[in-house]
Structures are given as structure tokens and as C-alpha cells.
PDB file of N, CA and C in Angstrom:
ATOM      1  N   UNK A   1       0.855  -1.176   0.000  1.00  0.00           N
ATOM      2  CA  UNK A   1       0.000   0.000   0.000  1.00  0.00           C
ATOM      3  C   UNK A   1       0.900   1.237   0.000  1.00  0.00           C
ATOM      4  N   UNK A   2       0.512   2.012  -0.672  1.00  0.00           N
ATOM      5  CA  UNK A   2       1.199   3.560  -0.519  1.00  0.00           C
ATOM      6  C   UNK A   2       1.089   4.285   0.359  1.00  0.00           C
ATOM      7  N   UNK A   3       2.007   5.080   0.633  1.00  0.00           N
ATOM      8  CA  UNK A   3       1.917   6.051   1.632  1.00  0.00           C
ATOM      9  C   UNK A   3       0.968   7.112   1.635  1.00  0.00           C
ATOM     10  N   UNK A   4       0.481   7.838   0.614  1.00  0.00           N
ATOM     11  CA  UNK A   4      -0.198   8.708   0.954  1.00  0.00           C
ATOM     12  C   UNK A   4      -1.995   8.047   1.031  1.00  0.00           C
ATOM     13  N   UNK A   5      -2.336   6.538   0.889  1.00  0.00           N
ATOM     14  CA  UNK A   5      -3.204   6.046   1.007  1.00  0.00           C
ATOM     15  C   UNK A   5      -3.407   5.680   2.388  1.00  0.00           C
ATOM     16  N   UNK A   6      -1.803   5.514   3.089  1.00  0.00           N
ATOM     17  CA  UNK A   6      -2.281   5.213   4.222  1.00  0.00           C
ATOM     18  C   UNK A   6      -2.272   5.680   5.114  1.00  0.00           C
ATOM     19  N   UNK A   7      -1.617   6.906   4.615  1.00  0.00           N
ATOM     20  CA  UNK A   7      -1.811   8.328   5.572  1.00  0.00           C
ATOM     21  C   UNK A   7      -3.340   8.689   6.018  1.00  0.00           C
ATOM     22  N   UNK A   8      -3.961   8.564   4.654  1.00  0.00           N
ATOM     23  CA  UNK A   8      -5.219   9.253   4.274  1.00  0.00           C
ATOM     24  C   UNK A   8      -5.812   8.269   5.122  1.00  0.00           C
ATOM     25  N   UNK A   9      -6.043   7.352   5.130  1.00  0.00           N
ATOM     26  CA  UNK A   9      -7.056   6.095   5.963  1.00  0.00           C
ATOM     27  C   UNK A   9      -6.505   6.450   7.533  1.00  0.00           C
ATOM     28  N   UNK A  10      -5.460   6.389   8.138  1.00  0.00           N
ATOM     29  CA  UNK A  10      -5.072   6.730   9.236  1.00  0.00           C
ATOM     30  C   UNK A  10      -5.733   8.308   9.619  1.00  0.00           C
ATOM     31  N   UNK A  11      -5.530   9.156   8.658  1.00  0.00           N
ATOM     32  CA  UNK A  11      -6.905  10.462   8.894  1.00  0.00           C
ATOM     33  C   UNK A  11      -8.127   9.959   8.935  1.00  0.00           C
ATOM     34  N   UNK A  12      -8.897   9.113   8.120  1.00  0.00           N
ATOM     35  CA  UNK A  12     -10.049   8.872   8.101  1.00  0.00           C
ATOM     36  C   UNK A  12     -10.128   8.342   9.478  1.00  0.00           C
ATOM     37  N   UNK A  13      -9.393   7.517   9.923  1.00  0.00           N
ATOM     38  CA  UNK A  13      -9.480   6.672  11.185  1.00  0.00           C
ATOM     39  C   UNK A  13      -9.964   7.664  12.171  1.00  0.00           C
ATOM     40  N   UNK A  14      -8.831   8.151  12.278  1.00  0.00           N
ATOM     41  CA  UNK A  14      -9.234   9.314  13.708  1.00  0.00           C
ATOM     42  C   UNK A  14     -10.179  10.207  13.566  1.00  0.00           C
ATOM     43  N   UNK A  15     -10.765  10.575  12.093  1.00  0.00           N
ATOM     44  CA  UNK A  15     -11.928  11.554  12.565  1.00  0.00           C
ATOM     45  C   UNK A  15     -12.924  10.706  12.701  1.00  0.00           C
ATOM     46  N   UNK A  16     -13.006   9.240  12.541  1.00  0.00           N
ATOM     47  CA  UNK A  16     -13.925   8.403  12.590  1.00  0.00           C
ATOM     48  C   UNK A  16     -14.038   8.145  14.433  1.00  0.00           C
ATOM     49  N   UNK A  17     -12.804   8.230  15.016  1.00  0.00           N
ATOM     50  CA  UNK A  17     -12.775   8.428  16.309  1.00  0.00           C
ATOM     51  C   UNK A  17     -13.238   9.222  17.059  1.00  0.00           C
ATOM     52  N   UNK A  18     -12.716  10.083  16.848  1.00  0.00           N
ATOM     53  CA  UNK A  18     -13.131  11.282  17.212  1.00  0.00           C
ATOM     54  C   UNK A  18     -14.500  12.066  17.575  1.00  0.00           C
ATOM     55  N   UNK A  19     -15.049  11.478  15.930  1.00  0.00           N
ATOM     56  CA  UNK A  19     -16.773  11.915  16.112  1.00  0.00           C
ATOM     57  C   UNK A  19     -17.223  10.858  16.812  1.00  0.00           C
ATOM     58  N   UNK A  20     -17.086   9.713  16.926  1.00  0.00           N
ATOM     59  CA  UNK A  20     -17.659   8.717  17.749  1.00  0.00           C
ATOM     60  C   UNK A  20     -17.426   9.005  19.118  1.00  0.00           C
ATOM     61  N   UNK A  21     -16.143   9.440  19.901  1.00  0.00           N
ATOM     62  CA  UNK A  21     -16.406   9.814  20.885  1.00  0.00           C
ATOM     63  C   UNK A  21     -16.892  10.944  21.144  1.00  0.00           C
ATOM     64  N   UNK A  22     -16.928  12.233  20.757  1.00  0.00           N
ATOM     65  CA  UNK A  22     -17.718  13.120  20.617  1.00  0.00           C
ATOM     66  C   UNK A  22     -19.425  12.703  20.730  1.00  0.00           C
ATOM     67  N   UNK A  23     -20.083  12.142  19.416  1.00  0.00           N
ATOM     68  CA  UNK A  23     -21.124  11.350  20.205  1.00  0.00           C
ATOM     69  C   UNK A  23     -21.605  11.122  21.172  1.00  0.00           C
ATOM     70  N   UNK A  24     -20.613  10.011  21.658  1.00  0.00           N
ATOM     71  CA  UNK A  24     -20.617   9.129  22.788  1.00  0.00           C
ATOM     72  C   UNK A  24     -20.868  10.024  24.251  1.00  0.00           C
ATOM     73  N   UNK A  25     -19.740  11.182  24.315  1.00  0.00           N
ATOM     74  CA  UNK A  25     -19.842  12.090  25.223  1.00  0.00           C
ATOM     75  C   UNK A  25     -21.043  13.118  25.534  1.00  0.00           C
ATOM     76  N   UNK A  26     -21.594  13.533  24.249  1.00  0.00           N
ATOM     77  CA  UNK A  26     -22.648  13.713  24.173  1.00  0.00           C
ATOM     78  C   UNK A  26     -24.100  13.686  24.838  1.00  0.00           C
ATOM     79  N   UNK A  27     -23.948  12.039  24.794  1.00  0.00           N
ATOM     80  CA  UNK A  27     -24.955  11.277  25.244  1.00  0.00           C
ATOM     81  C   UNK A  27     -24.856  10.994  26.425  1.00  0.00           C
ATOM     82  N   UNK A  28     -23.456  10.707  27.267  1.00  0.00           N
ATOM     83  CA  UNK A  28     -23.180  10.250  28.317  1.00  0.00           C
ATOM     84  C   UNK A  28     -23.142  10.934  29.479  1.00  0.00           C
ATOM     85  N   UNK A  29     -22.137  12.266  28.745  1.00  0.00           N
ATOM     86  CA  UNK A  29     -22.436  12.852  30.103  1.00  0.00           C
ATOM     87  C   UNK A  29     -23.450  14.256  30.211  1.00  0.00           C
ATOM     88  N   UNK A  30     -23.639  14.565  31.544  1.00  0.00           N
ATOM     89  CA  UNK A  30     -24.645  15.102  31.898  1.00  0.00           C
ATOM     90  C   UNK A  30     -24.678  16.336  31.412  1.00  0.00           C
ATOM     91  N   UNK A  31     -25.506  17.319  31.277  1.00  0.00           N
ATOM     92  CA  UNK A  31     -25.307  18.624  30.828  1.00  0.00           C
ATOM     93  C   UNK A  31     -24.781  19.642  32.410  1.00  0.00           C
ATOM     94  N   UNK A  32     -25.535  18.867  33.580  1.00  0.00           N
ATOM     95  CA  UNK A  32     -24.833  19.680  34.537  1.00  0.00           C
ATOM     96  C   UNK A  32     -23.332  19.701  34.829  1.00  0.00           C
ATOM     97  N   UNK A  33     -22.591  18.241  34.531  1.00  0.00           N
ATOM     98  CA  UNK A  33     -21.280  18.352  34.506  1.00  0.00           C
ATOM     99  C   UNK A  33     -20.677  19.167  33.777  1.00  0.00           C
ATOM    100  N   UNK A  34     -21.461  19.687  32.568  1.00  0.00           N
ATOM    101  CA  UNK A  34     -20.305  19.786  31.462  1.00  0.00           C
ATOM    102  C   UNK A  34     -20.648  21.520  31.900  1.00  0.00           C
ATOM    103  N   UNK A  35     -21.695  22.147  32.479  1.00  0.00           N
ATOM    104  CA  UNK A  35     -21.689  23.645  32.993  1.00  0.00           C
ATOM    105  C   UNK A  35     -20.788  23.877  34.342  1.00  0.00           C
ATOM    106  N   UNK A  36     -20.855  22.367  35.075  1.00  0.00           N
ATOM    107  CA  UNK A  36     -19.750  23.502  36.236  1.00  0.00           C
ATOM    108  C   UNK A  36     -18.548  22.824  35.739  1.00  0.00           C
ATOM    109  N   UNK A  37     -18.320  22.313  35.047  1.00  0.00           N
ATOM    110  CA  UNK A  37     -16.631  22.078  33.846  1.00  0.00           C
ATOM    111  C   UNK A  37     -16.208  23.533  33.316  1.00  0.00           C
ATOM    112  N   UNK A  38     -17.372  24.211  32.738  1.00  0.00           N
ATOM    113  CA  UNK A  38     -17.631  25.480  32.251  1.00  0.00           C
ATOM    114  C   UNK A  38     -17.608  26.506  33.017  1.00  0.00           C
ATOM    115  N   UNK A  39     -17.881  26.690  34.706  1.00  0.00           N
ATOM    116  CA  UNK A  39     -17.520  27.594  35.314  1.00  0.00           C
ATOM    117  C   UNK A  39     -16.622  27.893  36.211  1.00  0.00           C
ATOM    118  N   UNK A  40     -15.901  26.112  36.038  1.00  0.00           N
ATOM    119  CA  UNK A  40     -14.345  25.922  36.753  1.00  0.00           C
ATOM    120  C   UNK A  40     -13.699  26.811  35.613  1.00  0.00           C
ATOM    121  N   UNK A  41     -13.500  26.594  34.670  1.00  0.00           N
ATOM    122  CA  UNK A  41     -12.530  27.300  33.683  1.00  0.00           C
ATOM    123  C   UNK A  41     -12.672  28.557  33.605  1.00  0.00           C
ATOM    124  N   UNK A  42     -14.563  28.882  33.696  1.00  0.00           N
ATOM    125  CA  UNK A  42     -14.065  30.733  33.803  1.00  0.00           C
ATOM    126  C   UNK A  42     -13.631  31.651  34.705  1.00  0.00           C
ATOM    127  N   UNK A  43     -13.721  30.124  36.097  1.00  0.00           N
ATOM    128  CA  UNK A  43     -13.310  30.863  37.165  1.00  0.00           C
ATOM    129  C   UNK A  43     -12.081  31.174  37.390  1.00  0.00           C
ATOM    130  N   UNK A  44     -11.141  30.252  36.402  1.00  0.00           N
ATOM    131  CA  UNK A  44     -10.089  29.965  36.754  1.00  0.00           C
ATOM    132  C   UNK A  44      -9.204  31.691  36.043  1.00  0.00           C
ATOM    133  N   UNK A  45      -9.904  31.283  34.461  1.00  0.00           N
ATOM    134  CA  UNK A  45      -9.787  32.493  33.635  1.00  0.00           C
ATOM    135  C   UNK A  45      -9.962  34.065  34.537  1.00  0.00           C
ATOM    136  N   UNK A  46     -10.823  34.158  35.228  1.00  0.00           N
ATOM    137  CA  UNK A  46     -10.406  35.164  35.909  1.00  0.00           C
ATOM    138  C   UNK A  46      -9.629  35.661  37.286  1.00  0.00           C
ATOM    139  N   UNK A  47      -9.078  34.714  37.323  1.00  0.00           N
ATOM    140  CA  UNK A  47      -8.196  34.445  38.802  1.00  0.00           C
ATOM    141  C   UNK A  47      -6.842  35.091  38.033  1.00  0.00           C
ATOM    142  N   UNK A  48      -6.540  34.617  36.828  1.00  0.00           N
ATOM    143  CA  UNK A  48      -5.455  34.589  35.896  1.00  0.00           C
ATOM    144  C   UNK A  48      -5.599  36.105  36.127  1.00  0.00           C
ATOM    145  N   UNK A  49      -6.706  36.989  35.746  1.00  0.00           N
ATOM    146  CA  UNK A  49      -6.520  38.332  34.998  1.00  0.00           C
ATOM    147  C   UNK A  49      -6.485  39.543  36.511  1.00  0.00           C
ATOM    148  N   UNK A  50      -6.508  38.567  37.572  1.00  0.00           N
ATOM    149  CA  UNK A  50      -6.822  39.611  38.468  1.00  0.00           C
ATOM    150  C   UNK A  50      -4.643  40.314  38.935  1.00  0.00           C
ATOM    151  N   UNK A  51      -3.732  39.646  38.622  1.00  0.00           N
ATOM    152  CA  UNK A  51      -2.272  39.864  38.772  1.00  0.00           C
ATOM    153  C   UNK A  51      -1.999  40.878  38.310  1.00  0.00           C
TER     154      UNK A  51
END
């Protein structure tokens, strides 16, 4: 097999990954986790700007 065929399939692979876990996460986890995930980081973001 050639290289740039199997480059290309090794790309296909991982976005095939990728969206599947994406999906997966989706579905799995909760929407409340993923908001205080979301207000750890902005909290964090402004801890940064207060120096």
C-alpha cells in the first residue's frame, strides 16, 4: 500500500474516532457536569486576569 493512502485512511481513522467519541460524550455525560466544567474554567480564567 502507498503512503499517501495510508496516511489518508489513518486520517479517516481518527476523525472516525473522534466523532464517535464526541457522540458518545454527548450522550453520556450530563449537561450539569459539562456547565460547572464550564464555570471551573471561567473561574479559573479570571483568577489569571486579576495579577
Amino acid at each position: 500500500m502507498k503512503v499517501p493512502v495510508r496516511l489518508g485512511l489513518y486520517g479517516a481513522g481518527l476523525v472516525l474516532v473522534f466523532g464517535v467519541s464526541a457522540a458518545v460524550a454527548g450522550a453520556v455525560v450530563p449537561e450539569e457536569t459539562v456547565e460547572s466544567w464550564t464555570q471551573q474554567v471561567q473561574d479559573i480564567g479570571q483568577d489569571d486576569t486579576d495579577h
